[in-house]
N, C-alpha and C. Protein backbone atom coordinates (compact mmCIF):
# COMPACT_ATOMS: atom_id res chain seq x y z
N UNK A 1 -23.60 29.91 18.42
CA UNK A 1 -23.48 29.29 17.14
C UNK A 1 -22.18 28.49 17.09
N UNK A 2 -22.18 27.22 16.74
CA UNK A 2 -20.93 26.18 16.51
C UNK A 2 -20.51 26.85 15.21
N UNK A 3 -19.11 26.24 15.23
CA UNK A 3 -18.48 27.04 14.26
C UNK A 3 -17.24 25.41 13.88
N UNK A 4 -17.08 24.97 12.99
CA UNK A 4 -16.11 23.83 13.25
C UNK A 4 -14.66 24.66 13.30
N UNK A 5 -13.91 23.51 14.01
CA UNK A 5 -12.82 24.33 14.33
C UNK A 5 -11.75 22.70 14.05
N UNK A 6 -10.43 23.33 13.58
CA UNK A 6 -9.31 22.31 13.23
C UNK A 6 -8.41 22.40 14.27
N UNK A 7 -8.33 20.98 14.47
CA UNK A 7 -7.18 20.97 15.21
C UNK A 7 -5.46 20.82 14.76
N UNK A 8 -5.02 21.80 15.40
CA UNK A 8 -3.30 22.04 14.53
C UNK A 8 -2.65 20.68 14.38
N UNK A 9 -2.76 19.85 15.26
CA UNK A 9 -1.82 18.75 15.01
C UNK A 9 -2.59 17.53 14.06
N UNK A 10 -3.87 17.39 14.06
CA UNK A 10 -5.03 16.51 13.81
C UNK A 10 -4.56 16.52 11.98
N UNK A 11 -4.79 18.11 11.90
CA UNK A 11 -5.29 18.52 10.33
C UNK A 11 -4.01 18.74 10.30
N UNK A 12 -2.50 18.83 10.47
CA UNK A 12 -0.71 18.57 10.16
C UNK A 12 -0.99 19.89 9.78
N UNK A 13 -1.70 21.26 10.91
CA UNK A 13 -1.06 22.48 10.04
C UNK A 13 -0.18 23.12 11.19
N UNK A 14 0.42 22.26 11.66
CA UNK A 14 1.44 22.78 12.70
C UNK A 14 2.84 23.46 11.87
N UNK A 15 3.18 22.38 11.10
CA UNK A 15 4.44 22.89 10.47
C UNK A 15 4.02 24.19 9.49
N UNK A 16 2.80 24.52 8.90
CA UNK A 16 2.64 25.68 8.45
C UNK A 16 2.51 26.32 9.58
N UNK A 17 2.04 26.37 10.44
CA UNK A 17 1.74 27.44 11.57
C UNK A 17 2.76 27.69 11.76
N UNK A 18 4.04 27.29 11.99
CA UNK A 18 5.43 27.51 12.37
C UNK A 18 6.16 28.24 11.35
N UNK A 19 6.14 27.91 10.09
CA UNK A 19 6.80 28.12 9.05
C UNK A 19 5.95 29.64 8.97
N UNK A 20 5.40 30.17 8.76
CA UNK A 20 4.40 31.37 8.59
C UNK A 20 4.52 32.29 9.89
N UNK A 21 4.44 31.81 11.28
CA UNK A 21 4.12 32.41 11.91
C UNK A 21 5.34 32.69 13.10
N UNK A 22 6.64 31.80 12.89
CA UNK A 22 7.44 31.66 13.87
C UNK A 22 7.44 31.23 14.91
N UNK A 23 5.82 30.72 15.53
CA UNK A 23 6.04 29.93 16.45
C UNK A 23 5.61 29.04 17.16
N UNK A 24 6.37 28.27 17.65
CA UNK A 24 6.38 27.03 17.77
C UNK A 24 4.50 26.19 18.55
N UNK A 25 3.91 24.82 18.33
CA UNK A 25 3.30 24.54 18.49
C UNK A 25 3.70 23.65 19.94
N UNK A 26 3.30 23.64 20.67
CA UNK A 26 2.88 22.68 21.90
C UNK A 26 2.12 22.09 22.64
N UNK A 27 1.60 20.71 22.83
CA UNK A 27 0.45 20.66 23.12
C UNK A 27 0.72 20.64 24.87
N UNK A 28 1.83 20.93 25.23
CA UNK A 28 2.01 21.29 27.27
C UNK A 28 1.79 22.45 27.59
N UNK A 29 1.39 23.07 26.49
CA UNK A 29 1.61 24.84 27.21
C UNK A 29 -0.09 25.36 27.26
N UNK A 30 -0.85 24.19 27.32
CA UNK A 30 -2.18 24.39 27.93
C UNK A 30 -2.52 26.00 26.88
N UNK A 31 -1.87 25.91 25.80
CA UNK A 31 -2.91 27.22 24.65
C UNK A 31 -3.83 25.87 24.19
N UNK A 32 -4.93 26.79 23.01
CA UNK A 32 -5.91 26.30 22.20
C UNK A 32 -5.30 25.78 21.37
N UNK A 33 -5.36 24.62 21.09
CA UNK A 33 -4.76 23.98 19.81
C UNK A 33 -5.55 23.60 18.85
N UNK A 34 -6.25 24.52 18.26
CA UNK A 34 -7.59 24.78 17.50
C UNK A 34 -7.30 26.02 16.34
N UNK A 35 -7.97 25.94 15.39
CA UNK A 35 -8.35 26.90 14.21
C UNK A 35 -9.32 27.23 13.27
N UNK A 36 -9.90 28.28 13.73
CA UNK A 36 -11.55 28.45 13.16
C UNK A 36 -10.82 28.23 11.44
N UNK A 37 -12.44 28.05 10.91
CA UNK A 37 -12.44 27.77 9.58
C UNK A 37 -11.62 28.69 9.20
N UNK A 38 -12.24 30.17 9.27
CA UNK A 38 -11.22 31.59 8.42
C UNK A 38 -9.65 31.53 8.63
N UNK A 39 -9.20 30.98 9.82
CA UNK A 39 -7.72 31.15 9.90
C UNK A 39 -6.79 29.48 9.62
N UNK A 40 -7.70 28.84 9.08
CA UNK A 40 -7.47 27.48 8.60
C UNK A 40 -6.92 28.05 7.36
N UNK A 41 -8.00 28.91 6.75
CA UNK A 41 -7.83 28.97 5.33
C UNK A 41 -6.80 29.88 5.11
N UNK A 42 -6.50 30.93 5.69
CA UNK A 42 -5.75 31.85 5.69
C UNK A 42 -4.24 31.55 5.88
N UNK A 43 -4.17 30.25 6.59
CA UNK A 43 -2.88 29.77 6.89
C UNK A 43 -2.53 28.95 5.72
N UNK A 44 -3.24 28.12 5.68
CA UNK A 44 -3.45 27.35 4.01
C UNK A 44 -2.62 28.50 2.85
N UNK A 45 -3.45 29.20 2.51
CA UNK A 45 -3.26 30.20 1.44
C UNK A 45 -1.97 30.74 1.77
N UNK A 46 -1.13 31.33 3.04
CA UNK A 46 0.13 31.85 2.87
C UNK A 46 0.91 31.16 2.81
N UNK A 47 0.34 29.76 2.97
CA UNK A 47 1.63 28.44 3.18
C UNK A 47 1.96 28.47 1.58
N UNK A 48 0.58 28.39 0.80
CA UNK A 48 1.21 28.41 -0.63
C UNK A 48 1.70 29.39 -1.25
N UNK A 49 1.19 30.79 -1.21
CA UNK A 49 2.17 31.90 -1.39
C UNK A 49 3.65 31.63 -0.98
N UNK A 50 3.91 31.27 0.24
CA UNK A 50 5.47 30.89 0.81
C UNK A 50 5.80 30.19 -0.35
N UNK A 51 5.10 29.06 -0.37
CA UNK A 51 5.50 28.09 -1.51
C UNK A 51 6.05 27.77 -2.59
N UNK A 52 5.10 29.29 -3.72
CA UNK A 52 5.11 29.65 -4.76
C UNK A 52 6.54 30.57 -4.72
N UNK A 53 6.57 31.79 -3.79
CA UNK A 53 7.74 32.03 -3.62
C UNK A 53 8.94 31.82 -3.39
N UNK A 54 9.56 30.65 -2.68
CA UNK A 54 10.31 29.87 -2.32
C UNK A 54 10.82 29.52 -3.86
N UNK A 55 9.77 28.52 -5.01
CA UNK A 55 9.87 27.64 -6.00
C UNK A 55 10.17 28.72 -7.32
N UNK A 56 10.04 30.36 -7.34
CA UNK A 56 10.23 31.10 -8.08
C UNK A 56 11.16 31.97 -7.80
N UNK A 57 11.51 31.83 -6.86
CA UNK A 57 12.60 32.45 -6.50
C UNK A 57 14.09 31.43 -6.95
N UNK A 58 13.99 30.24 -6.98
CA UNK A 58 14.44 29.28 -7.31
C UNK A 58 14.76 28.81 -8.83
N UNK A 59 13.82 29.48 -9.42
CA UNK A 59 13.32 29.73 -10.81
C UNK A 59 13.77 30.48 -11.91
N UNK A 60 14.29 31.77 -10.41
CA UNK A 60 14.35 32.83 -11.38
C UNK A 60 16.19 33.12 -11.14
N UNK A 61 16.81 32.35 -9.96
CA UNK A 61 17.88 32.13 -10.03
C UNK A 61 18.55 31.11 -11.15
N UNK A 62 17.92 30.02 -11.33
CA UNK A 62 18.44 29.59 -12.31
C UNK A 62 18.56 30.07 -14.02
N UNK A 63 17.08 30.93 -14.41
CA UNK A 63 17.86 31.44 -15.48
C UNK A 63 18.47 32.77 -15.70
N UNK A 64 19.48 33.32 -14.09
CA UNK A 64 20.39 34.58 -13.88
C UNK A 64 21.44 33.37 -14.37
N UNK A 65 21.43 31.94 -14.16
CA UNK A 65 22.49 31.33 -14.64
C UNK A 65 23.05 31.24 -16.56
N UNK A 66 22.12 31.39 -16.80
CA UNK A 66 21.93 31.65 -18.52
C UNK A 66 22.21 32.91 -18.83
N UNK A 67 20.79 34.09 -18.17
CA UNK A 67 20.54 35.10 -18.82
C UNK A 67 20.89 35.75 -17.62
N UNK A 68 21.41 37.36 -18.71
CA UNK A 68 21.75 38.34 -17.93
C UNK A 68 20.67 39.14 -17.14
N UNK A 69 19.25 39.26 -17.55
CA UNK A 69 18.42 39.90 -17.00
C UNK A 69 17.32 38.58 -16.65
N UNK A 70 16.21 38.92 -16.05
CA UNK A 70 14.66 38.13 -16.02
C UNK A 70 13.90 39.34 -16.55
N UNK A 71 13.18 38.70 -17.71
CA UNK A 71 12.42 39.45 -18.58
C UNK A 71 11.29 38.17 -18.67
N UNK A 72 9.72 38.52 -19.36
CA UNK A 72 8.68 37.46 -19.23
C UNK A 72 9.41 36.17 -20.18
N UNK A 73 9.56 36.78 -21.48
CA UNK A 73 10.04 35.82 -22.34
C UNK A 73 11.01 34.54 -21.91
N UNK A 74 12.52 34.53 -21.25
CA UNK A 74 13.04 34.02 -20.87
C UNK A 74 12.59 33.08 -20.10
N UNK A 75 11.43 33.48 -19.02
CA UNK A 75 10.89 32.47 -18.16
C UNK A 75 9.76 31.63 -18.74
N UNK A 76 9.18 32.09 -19.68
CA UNK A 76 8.34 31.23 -21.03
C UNK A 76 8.92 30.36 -21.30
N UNK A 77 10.02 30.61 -21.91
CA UNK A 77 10.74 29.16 -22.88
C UNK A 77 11.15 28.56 -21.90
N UNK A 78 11.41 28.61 -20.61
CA UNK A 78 12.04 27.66 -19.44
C UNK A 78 10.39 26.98 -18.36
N UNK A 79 9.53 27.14 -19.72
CA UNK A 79 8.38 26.10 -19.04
C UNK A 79 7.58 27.15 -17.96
N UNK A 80 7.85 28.16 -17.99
CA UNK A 80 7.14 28.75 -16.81
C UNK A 80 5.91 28.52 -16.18
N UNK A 81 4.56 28.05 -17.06
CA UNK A 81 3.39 27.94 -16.96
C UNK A 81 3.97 26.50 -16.48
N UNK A 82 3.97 25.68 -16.99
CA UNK A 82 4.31 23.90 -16.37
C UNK A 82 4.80 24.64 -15.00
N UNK A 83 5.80 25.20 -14.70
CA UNK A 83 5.90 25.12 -13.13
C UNK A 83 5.12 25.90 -12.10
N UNK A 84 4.28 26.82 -12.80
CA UNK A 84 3.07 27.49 -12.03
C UNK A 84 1.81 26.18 -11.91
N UNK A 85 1.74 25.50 -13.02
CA UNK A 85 0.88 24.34 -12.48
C UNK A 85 1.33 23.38 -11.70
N UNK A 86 2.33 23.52 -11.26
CA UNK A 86 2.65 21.96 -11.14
C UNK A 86 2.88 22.37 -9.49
N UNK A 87 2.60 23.82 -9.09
CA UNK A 87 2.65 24.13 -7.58
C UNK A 87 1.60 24.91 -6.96
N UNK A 88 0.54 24.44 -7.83
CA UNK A 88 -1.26 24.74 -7.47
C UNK A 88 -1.20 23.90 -5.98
């Protein structure tokens, strides 16, 4: 059974593959430079988890710059929902 498969450099998920996985892509070192559908998606999806984390972590440092604690409220009035959409 064919199965389509992505290629890491073709479909640019090299720099997630790296960023996620630690390591490095090459196309001299004669590996598969291929990715079934399931681990396409799977790489996809932690790239944006990374993502989301990275941008809330970022988020939540800036209002330790205001506020003494992070509580839900605080991150409400600082747009919270606008920046959960805006990193779909």
């Amino acid at each position: 059974m064919d199965r389509k498969l992505y290629h890491i450099i073709d479909y640019k998920l090299d720099l997630p593959y790296q960023q996620i996985t630690g390591l490095m892509i090459s196309e001299e070192d004669d590996l598969p430079q291929k990715l079934c559908w399931e681990c396409t998606h799977r790489l996809i999806s932690c790239q944006r988890f990374r993502n989301k984390a990275i941008m809330s972590q970022g988020l939540m440092t800036d209002v330790l710059e205001t506020e003494k604690h992070i509580s839900v409220r605080p991150l409400l009035r600082n747009d919270f929902s606008l920046f959960l959409n805006s990193i779909k």
